[in-house]
C-alpha atoms as a PDB file:
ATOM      1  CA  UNK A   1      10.495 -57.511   9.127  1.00  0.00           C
ATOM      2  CA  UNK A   2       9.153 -54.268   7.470  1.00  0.00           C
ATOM      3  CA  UNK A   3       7.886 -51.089   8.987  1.00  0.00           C
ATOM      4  CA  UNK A   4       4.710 -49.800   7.603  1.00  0.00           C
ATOM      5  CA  UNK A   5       4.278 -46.501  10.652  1.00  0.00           C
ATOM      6  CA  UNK A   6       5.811 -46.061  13.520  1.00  0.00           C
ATOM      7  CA  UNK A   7       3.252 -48.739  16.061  1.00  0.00           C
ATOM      8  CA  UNK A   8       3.200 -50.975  13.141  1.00  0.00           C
ATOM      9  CA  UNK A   9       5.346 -53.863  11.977  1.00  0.00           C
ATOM     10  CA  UNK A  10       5.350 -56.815   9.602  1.00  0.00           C
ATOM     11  CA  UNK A  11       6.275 -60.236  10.517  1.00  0.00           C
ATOM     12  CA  UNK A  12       6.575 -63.554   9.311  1.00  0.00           C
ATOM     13  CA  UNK A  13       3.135 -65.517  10.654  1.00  0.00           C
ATOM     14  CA  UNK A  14       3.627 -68.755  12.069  1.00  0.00           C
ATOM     15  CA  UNK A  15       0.855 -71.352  13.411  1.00  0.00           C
ATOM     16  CA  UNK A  16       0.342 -69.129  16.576  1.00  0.00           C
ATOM     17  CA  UNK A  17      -0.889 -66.322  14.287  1.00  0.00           C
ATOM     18  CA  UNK A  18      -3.768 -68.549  12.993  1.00  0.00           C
ATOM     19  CA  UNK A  19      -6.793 -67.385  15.029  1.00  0.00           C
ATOM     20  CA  UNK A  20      -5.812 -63.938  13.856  1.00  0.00           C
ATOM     21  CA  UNK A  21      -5.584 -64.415  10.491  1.00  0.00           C
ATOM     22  CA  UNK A  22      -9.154 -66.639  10.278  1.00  0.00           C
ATOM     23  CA  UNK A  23     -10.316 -63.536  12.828  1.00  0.00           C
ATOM     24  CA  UNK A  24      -9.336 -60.991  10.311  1.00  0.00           C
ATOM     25  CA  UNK A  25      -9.949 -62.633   7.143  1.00  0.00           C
ATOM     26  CA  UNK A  26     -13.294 -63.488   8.272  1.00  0.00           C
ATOM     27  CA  UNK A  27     -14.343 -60.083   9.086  1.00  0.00           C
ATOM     28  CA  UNK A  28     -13.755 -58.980   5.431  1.00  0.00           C
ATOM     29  CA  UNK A  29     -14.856 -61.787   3.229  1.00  0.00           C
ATOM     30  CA  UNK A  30     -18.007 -62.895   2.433  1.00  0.00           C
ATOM     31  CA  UNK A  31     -16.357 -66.280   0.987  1.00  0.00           C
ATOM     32  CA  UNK A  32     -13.230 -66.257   3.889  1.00  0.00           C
ATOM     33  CA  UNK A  33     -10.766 -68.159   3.760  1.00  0.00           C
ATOM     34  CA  UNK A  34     -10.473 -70.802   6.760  1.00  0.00           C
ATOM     35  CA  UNK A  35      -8.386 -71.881   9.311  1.00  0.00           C
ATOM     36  CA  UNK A  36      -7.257 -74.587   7.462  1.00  0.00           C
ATOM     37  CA  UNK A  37      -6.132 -72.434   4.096  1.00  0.00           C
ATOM     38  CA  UNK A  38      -4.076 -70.437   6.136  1.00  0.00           C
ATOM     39  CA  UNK A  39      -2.327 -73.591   8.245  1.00  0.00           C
ATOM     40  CA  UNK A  40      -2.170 -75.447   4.644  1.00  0.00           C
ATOM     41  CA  UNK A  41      -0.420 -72.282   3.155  1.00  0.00           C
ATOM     42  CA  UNK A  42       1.928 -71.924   6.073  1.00  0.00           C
ATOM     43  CA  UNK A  43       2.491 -75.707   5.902  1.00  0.00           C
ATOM     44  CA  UNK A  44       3.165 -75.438   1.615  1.00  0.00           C
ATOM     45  CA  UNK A  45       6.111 -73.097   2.416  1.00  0.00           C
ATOM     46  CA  UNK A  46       4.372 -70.206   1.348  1.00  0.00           C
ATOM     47  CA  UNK A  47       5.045 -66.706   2.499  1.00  0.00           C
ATOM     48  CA  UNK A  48       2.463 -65.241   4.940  1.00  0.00           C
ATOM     49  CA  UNK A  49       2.971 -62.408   6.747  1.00  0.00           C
ATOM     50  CA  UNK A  50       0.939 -60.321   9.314  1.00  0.00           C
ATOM     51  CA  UNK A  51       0.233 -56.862  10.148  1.00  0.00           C
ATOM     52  CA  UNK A  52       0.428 -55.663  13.840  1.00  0.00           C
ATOM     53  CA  UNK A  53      -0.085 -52.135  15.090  1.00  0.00           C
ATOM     54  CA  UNK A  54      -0.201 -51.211  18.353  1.00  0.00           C
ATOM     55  CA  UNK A  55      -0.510 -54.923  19.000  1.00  0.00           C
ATOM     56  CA  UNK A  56      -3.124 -55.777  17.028  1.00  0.00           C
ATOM     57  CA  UNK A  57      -3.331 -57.658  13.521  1.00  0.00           C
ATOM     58  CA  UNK A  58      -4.244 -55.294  11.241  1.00  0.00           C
ATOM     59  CA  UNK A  59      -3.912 -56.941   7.820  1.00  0.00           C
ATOM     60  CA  UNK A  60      -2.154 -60.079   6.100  1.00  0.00           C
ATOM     61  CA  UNK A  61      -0.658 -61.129   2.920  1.00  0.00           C
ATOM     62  CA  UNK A  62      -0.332 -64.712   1.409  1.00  0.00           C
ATOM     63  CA  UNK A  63       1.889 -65.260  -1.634  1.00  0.00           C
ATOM     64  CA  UNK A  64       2.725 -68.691  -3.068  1.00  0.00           C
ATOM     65  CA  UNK A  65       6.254 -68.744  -5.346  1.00  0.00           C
ATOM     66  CA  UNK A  66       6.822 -71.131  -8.136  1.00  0.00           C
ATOM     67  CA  UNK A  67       9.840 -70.534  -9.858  1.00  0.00           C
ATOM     68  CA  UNK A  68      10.353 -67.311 -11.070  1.00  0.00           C
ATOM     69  CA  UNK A  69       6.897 -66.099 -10.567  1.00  0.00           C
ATOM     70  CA  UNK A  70       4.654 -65.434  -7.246  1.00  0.00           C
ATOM     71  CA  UNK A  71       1.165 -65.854  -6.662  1.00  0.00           C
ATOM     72  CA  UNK A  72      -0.403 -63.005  -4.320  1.00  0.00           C
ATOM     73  CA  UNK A  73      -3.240 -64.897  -3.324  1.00  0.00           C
ATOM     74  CA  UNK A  74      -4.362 -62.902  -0.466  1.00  0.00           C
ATOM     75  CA  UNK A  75      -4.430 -59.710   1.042  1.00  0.00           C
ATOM     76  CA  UNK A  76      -6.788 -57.742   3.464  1.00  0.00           C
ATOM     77  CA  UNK A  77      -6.691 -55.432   5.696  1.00  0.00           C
ATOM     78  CA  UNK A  78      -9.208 -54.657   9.222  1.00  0.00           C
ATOM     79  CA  UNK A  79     -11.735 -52.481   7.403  1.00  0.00           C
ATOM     80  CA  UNK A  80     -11.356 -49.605  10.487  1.00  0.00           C
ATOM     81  CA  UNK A  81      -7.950 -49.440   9.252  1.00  0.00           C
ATOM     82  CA  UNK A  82      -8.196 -49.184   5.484  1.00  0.00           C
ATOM     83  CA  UNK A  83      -6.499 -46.099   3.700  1.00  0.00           C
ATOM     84  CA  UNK A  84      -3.734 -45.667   6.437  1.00  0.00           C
ATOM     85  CA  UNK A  85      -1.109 -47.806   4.230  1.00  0.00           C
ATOM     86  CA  UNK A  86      -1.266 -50.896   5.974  1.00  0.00           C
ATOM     87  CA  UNK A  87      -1.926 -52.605   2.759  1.00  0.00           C
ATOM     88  CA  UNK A  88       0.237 -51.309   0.690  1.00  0.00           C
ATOM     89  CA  UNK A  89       3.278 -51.840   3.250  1.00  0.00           C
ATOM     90  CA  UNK A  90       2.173 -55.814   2.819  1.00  0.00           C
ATOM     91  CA  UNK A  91       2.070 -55.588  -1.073  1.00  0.00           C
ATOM     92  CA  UNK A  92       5.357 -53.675  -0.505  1.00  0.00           C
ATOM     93  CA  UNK A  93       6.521 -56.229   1.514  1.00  0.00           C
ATOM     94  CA  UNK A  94       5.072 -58.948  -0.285  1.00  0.00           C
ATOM     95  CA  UNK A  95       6.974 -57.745  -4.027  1.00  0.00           C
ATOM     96  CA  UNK A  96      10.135 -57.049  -2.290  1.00  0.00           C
ATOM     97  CA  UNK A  97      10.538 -60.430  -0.609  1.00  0.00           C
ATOM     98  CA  UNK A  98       9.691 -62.200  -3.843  1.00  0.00           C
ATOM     99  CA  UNK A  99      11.997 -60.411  -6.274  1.00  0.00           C
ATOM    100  CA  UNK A 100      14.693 -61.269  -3.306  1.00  0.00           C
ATOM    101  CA  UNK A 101      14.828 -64.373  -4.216  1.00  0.00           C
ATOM    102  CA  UNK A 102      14.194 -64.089  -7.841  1.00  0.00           C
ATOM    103  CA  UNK A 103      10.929 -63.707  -8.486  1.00  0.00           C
ATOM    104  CA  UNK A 104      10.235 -61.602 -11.812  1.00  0.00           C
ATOM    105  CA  UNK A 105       6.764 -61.478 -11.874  1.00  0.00           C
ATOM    106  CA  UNK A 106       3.518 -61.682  -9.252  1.00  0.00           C
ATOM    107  CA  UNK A 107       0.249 -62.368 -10.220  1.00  0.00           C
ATOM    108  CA  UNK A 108      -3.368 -61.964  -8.758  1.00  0.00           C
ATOM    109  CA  UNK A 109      -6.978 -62.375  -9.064  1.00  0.00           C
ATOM    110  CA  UNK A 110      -9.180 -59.716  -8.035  1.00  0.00           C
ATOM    111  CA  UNK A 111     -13.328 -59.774  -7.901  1.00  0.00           C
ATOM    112  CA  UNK A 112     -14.535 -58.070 -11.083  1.00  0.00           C
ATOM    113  CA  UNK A 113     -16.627 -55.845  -8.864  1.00  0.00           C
ATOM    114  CA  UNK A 114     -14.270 -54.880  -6.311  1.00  0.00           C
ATOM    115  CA  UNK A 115     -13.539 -51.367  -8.000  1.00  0.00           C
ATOM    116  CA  UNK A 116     -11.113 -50.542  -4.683  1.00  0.00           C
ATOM    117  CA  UNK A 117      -8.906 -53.219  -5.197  1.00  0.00           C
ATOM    118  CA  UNK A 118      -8.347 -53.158  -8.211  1.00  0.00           C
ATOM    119  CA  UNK A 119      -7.553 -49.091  -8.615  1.00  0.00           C
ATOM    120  CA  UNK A 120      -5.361 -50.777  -5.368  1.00  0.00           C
ATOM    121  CA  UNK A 121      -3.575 -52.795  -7.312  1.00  0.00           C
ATOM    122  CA  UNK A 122      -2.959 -50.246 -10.480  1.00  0.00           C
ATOM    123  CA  UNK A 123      -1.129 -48.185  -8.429  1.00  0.00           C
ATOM    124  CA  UNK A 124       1.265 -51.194  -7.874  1.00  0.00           C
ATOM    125  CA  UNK A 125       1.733 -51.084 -11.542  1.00  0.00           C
ATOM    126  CA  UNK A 126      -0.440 -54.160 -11.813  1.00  0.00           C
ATOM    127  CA  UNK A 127      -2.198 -54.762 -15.112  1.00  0.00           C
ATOM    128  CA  UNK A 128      -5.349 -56.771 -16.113  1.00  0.00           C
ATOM    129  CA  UNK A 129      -3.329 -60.135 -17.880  1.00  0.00           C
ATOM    130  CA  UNK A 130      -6.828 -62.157 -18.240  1.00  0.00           C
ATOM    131  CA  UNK A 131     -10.440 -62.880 -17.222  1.00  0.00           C
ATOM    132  CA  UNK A 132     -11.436 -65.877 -15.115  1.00  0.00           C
ATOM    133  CA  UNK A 133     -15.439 -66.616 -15.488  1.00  0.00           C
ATOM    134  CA  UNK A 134     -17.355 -67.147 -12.243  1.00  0.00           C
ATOM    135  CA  UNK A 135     -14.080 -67.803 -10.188  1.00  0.00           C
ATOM    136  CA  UNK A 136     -15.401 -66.479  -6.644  1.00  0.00           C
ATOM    137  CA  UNK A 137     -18.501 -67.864  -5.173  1.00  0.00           C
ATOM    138  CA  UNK A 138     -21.099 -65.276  -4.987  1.00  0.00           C
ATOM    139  CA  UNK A 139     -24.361 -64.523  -3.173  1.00  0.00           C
ATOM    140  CA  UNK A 140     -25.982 -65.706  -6.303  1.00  0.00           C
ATOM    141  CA  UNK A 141     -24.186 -67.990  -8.390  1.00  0.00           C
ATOM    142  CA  UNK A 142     -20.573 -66.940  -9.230  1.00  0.00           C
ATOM    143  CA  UNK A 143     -18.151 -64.408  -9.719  1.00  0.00           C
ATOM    144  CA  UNK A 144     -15.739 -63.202 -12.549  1.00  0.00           C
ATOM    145  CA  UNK A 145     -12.033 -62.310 -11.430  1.00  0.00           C
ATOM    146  CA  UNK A 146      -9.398 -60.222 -13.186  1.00  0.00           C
ATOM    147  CA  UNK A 147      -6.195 -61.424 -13.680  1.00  0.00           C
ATOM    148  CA  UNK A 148      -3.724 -58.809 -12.712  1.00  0.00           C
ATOM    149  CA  UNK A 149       0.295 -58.669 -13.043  1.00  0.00           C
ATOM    150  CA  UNK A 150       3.316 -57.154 -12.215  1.00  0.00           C
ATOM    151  CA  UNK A 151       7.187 -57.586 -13.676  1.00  0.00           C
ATOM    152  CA  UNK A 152       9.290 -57.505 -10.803  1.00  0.00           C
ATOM    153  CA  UNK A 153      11.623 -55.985  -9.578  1.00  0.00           C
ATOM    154  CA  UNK A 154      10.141 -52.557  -9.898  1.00  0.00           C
ATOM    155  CA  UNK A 155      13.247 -50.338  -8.236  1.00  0.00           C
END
């Protein structure tokens, strides 16, 4: 468990958490993920974690390990609570339980367009790695992603 402030925490989710993480993901993506990602991902092994403050979910991570390398493959954050560090106590949390156990590198795709996450990222130390054409589904057709990494560990 990490501490992002002093009401907040991060935990390990688990199949109770499930509502709250389709809840939260839904409210933030156009394209969400469903319930069914999240149970599949938490039934794969992979490491999810949730954001509570003052009892609420606030934000969640998903990374998927392979190796020596980890897959961020999701991260969001309730939009009222953006810019208060929420998600960059889950990245935090997210790097430092991957290099842990010997991960030296995480990886991510990012929309093309999505200018916040991506300056989001950079201050992570992530940098663009690659280009995936029309990756996301899109209001109209598809969406290009950037392929963004980072060597861990990074302390």
């Amino acid at each position: 468990m990490s501490t992002v402030a002093s009401t907040s925490e991060i935990v390990a989710a688990g199949l109770g958490d499930l509502d709250a993480l389709t809840a939260l993901e839904g409210s933030l993506q156009a394209f969400p993920w469903s319930r069914g990602n999240f149970a599949d991902s938490l039934a794969a092994g992979h490491d999810v974690w949730l954001c509570r403050a003052d009892g609420d979910a606030v934000g969640y991570a998903v990374v998927m390990r392979a190796l020596d390398e980890a897959h961020l493959l999701v991260l969001g954050v309730d939009r009222r609570r953006q810019g208060q560090g929420f998600g960059a106590g889950l990245l935090l949390c997210a790097m430092r339980a991957s290099a842990a156990v010997g991960v030296r590198r995480m990886l991510l795709e990012v929309r093309a367009s999505n200018v916040r996450a991506i300056a989001f990222y950079e201050d992570f130390g992530f940098a663009r790695i690659g280009h995936r054409r029309g990756y996301y589904p899109a209001a109209v057709g598809r969406e290009d992603a950037l392929v963004l990494a980072r060597e861990l560990p990074w302390e």
